[in-house]
C-alpha atoms as a PDB file:
ATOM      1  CA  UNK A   1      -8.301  -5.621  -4.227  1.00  0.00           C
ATOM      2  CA  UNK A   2      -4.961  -4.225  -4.053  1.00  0.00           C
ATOM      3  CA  UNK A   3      -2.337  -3.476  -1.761  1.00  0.00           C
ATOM      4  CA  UNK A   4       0.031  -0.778  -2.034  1.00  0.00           C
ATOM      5  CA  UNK A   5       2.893   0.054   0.674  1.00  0.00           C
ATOM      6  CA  UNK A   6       5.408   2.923  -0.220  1.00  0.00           C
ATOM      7  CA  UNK A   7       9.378   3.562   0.692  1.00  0.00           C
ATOM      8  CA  UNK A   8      11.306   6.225   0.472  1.00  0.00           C
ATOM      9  CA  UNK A   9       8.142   6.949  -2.204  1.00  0.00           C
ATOM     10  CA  UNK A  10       8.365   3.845  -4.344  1.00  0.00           C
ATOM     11  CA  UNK A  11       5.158   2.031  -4.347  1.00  0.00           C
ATOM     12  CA  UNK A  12       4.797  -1.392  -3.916  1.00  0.00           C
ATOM     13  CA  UNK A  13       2.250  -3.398  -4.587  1.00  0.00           C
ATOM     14  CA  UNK A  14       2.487  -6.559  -1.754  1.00  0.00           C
ATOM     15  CA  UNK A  15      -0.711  -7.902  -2.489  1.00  0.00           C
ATOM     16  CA  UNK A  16       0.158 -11.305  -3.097  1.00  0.00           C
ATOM     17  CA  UNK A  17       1.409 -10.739   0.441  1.00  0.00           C
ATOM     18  CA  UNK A  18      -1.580 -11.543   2.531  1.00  0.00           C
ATOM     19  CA  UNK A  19       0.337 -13.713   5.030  1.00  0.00           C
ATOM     20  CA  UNK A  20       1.628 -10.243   6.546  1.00  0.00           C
ATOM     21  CA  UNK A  21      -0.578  -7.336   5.005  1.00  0.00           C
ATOM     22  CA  UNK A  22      -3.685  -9.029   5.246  1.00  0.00           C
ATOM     23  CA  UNK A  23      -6.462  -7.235   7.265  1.00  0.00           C
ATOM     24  CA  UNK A  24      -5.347  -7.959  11.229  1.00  0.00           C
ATOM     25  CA  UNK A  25      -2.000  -9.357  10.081  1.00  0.00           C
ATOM     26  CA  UNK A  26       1.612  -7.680  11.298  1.00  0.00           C
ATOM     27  CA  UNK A  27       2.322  -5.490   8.555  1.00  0.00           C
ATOM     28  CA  UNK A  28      -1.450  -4.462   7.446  1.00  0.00           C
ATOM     29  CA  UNK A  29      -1.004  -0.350   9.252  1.00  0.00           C
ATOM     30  CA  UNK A  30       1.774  -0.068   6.274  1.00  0.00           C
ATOM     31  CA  UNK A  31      -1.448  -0.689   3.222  1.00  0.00           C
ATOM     32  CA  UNK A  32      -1.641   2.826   1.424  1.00  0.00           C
ATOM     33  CA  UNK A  33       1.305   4.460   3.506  1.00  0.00           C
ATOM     34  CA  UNK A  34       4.993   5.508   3.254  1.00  0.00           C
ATOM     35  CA  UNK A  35       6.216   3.242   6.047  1.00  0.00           C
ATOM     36  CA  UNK A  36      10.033   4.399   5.144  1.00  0.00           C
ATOM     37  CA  UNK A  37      10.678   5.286   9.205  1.00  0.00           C
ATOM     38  CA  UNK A  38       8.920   1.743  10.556  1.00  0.00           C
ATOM     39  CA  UNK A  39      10.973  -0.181   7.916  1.00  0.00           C
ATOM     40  CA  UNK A  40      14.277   2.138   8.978  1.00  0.00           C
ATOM     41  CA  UNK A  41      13.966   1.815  12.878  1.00  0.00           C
ATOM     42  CA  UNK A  42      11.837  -1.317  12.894  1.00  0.00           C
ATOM     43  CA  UNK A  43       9.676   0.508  14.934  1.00  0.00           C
ATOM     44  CA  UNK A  44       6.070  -0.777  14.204  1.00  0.00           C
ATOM     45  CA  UNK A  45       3.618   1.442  16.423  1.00  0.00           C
ATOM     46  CA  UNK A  46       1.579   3.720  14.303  1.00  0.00           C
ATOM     47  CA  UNK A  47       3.647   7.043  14.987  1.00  0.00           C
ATOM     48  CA  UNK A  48       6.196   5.533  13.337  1.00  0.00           C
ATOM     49  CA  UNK A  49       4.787   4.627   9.838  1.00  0.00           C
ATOM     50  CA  UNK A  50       5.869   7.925   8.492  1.00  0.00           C
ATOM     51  CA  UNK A  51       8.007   9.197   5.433  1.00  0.00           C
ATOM     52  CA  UNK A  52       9.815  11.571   7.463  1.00  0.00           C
ATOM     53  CA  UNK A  53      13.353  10.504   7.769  1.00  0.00           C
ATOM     54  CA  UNK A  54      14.563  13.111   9.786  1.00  0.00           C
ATOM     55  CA  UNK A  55      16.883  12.108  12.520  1.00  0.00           C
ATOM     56  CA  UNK A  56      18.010   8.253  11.603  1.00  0.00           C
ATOM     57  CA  UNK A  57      21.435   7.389  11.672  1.00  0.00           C
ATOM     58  CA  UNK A  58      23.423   5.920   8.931  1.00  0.00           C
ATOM     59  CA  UNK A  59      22.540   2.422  10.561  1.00  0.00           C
ATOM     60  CA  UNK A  60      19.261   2.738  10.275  1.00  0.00           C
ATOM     61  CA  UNK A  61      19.166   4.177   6.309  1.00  0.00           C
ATOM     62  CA  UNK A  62      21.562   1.332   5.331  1.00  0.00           C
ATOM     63  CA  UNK A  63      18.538  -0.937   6.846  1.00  0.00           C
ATOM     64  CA  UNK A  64      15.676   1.126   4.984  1.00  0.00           C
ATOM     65  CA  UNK A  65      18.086   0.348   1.739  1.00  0.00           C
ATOM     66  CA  UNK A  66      18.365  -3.908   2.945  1.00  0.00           C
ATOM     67  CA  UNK A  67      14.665  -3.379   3.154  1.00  0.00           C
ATOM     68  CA  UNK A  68      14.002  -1.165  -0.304  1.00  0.00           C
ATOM     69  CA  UNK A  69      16.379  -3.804  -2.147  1.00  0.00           C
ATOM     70  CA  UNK A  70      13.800  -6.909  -0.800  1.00  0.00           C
ATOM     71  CA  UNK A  71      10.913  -5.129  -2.404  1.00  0.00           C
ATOM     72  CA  UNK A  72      12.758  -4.410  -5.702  1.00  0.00           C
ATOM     73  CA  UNK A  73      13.929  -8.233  -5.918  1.00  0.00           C
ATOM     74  CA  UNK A  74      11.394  -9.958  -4.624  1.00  0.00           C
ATOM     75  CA  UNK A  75       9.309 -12.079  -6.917  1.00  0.00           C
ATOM     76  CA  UNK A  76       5.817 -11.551  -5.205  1.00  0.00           C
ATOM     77  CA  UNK A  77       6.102  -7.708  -4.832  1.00  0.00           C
ATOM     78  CA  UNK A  78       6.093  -5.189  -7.918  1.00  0.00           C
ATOM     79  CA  UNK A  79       7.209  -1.642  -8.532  1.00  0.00           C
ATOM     80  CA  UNK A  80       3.639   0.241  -9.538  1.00  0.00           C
ATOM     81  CA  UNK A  81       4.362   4.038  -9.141  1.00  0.00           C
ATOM     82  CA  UNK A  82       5.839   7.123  -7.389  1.00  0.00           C
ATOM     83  CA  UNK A  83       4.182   9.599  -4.474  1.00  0.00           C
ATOM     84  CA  UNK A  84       3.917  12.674  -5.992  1.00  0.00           C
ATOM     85  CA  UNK A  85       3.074  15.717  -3.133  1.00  0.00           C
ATOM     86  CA  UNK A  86      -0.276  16.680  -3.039  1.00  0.00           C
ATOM     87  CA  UNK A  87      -0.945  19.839  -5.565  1.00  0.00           C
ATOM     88  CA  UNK A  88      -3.127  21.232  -3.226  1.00  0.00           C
ATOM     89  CA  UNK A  89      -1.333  20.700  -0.310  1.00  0.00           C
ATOM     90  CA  UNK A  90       1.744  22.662  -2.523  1.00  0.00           C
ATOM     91  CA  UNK A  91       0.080  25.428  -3.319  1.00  0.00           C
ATOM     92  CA  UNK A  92      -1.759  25.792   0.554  1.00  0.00           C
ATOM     93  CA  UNK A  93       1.954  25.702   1.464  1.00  0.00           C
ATOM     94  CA  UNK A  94       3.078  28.126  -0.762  1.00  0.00           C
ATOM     95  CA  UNK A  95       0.295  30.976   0.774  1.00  0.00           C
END
């Protein structure tokens, strides 16, 4: 099975990462989500694994960057994808 984990909408796959998003490890609530604002604040309660980056300082971007530079170097995690919006959500917006 695979894991996926998303920032800033770049998908991840951390699979090979079991040791922290195996089921009822530490990092497991970020599997299938956009954790950008857990990663930024190092926040890790579930409100908190959001994309919304509304309201972080410039300290805590920098550390979503540190953080978005790991996954894009690392040897164990791999680029799969982008988040694209949801069409449907779009056009219910758009009403």
């Amino acid at each position: 099975m695979i894991s996926t984990q998303a920032l800033r909408g770049r998908v991840y796959d951390v699979s090979a990462g079991t040791a922290f998003y195996g089921v009822g490890k530490s990092y497991h609530h970020f599997v299938g989500r956009d954790a950008s604002r857990a990663f930024a604040t190092g926040c890790r309660a579930a409100e908190c694994v959001s994309a919304d980056l509304d309201g972080l300082n410039e300290g805590q971007l920098r550390e979503l960057d540190r953080w978005m530079e790991m996954y894009e170097t690392h040897d164990k995690y791999t680029f799969v994808g982008t988040l694209v919006e949801d069409p449907v959500d779009v056009a219910l917006d758009s009403m």
